[in-house]
N, C-alpha and C. Protein backbone atom coordinates (compact mmCIF):
# COMPACT_ATOMS: atom_id res chain seq x y z
N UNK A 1 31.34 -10.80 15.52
CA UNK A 1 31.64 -9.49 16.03
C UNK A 1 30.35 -8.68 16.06
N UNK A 2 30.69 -7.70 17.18
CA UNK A 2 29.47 -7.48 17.51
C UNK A 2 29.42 -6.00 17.44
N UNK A 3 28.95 -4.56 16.85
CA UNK A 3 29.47 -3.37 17.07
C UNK A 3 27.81 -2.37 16.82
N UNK A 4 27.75 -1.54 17.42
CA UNK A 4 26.37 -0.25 18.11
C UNK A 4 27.20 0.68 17.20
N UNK A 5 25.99 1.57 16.36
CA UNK A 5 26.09 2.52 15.64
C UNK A 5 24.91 3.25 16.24
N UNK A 6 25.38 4.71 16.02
CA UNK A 6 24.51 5.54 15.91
C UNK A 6 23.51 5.99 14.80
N UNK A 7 22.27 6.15 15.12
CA UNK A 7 21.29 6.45 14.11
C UNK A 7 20.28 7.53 13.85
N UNK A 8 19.66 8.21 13.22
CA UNK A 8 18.83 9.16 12.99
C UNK A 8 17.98 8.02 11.92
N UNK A 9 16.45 8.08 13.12
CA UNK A 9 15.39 7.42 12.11
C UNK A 9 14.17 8.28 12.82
N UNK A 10 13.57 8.95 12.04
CA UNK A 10 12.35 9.18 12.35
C UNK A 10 11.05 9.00 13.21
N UNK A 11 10.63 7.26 12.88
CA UNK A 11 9.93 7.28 14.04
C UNK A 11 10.05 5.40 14.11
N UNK A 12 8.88 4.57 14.66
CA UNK A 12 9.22 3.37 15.62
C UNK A 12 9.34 2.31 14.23
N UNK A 13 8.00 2.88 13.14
CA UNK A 13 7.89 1.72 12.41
C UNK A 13 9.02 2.10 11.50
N UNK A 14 9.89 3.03 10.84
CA UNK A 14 10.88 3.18 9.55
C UNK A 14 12.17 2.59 10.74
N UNK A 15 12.21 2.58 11.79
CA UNK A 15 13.09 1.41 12.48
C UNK A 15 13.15 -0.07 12.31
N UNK A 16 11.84 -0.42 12.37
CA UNK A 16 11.78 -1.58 12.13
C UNK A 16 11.78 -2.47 11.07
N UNK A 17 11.57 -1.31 10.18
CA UNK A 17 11.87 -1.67 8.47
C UNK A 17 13.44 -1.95 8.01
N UNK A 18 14.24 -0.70 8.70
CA UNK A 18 15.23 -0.48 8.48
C UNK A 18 16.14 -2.12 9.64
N UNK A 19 15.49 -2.30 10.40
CA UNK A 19 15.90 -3.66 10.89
C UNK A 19 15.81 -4.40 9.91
N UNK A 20 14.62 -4.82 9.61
CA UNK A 20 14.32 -6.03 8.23
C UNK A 20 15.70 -5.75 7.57
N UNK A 21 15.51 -4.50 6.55
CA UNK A 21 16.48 -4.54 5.65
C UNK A 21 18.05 -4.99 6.24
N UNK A 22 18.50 -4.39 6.88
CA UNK A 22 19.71 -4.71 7.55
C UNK A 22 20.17 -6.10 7.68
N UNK A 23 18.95 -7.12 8.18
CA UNK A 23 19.12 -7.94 8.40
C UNK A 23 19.28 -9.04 7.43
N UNK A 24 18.88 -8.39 6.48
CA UNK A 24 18.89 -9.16 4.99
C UNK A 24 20.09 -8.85 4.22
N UNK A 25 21.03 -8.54 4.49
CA UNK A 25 22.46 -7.77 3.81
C UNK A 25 23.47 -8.52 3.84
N UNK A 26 24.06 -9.32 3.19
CA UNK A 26 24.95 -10.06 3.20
C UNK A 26 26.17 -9.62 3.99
N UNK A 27 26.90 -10.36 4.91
CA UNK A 27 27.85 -10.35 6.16
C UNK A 27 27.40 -9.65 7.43
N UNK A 28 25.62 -9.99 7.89
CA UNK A 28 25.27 -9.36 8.76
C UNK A 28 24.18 -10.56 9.63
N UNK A 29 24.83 -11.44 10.50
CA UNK A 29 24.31 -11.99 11.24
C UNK A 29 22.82 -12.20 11.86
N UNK A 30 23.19 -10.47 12.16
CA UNK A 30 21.48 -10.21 13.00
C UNK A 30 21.75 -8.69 13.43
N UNK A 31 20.51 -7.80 13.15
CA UNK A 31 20.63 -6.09 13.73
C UNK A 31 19.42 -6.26 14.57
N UNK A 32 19.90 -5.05 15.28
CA UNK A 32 18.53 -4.76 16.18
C UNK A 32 18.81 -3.20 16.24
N UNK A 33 17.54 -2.32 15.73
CA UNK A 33 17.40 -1.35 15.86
C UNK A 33 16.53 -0.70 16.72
N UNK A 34 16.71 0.61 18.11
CA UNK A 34 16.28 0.94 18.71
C UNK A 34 15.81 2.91 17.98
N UNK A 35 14.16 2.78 18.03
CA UNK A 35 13.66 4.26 17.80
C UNK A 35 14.09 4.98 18.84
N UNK A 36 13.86 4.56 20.15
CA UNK A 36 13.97 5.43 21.44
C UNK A 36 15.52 5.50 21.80
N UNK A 37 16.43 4.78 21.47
CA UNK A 37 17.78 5.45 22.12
C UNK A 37 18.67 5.44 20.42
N UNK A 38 17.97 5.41 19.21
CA UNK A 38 18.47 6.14 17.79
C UNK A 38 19.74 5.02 18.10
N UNK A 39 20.00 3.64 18.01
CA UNK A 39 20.74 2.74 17.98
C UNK A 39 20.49 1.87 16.86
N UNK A 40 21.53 1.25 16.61
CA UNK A 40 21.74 -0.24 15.64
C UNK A 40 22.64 -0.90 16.25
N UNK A 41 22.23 -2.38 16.79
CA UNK A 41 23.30 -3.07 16.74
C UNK A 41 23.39 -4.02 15.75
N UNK A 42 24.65 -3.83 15.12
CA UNK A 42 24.89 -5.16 14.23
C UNK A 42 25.80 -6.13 14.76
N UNK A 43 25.76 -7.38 14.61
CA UNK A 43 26.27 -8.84 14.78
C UNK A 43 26.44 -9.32 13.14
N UNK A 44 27.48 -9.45 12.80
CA UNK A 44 28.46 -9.63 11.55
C UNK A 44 28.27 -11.07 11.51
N UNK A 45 28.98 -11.59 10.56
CA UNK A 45 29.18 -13.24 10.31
C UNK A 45 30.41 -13.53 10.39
N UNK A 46 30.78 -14.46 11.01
CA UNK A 46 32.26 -14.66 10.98
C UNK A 46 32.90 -14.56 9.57
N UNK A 47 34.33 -13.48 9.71
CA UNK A 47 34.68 -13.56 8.52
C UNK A 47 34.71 -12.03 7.81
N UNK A 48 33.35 -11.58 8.40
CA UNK A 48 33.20 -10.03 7.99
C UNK A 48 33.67 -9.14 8.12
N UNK A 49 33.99 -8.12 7.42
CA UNK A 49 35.14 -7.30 7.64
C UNK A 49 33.59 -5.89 7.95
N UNK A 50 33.38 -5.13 8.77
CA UNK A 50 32.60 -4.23 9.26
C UNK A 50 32.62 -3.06 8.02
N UNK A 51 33.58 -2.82 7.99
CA UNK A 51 33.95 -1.37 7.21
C UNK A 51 33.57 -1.72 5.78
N UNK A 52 33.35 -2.93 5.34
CA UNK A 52 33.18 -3.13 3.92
C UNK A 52 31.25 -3.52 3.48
N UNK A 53 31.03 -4.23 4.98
CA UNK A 53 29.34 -4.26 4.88
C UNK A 53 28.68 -3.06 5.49
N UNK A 54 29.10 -2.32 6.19
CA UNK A 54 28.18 -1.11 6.91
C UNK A 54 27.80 -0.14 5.62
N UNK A 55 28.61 -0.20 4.45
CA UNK A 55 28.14 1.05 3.46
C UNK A 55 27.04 -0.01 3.10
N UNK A 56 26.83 -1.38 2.54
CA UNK A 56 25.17 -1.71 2.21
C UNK A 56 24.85 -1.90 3.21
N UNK A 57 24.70 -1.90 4.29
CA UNK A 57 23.77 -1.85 5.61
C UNK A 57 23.18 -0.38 5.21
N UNK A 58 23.47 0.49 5.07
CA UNK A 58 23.08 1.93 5.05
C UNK A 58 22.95 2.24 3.79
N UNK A 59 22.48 1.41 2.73
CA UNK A 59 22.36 1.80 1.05
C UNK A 59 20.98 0.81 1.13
N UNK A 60 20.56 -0.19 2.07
CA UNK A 60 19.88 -1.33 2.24
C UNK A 60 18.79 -0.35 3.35
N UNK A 61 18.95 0.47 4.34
CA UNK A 61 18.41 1.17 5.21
C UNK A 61 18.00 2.13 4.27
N UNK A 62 18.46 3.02 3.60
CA UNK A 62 18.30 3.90 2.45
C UNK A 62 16.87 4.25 1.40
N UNK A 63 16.88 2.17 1.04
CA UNK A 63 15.84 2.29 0.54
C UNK A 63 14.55 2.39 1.33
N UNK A 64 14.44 1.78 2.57
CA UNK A 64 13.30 2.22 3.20
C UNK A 64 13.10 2.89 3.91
N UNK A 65 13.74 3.80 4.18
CA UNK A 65 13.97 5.32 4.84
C UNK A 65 14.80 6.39 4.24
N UNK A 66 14.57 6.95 3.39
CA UNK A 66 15.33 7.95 2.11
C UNK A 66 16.55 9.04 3.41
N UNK A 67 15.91 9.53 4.62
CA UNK A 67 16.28 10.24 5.25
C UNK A 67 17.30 9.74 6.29
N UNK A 68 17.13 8.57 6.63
CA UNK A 68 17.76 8.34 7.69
C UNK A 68 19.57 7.76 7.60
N UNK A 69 19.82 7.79 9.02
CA UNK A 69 21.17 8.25 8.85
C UNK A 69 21.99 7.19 9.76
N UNK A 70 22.77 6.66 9.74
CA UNK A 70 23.80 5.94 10.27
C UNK A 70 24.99 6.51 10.50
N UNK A 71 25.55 6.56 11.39
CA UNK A 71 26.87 6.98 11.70
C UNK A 71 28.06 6.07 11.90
N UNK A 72 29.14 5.54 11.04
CA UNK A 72 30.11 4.66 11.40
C UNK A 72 31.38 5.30 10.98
């Protein structure tokens, strides 16, 4: 499953950090985060329930961007 969140990140590189991290979060396939249109897409693992990994997707984003913001 495949689902686009909205984001508040600062600038190109705390995006791309915040990719890394994301991508390292257990029940999260693969993210891709966009600076210029303030996007995340996440791709889950089969099995994943969204609503239960998006709070550490955004506790995992957290640590390398104190400010930034996810919307789900």
């Amino acid at each position: 499953m495949e689902k686009t969140y909205r984001i508040e990140v600062d600038c190109a590189n705390c995006a791309a950090k915040m990719e890394t991290a994301a991508k390292q979060t257990d029940g999260v396939a693969d993210a891709a985060v966009s600076f210029m249109t303030q996007k995340m897409k996440v791709t889950f693992t089969e099995g994943s329930d969204p609503t239960e990994v998006m709070p550490a997707v955004k506790k995992a984003c957290k640590k390398v961007e104190r400010d930034c913001e996810i919307f789900f």
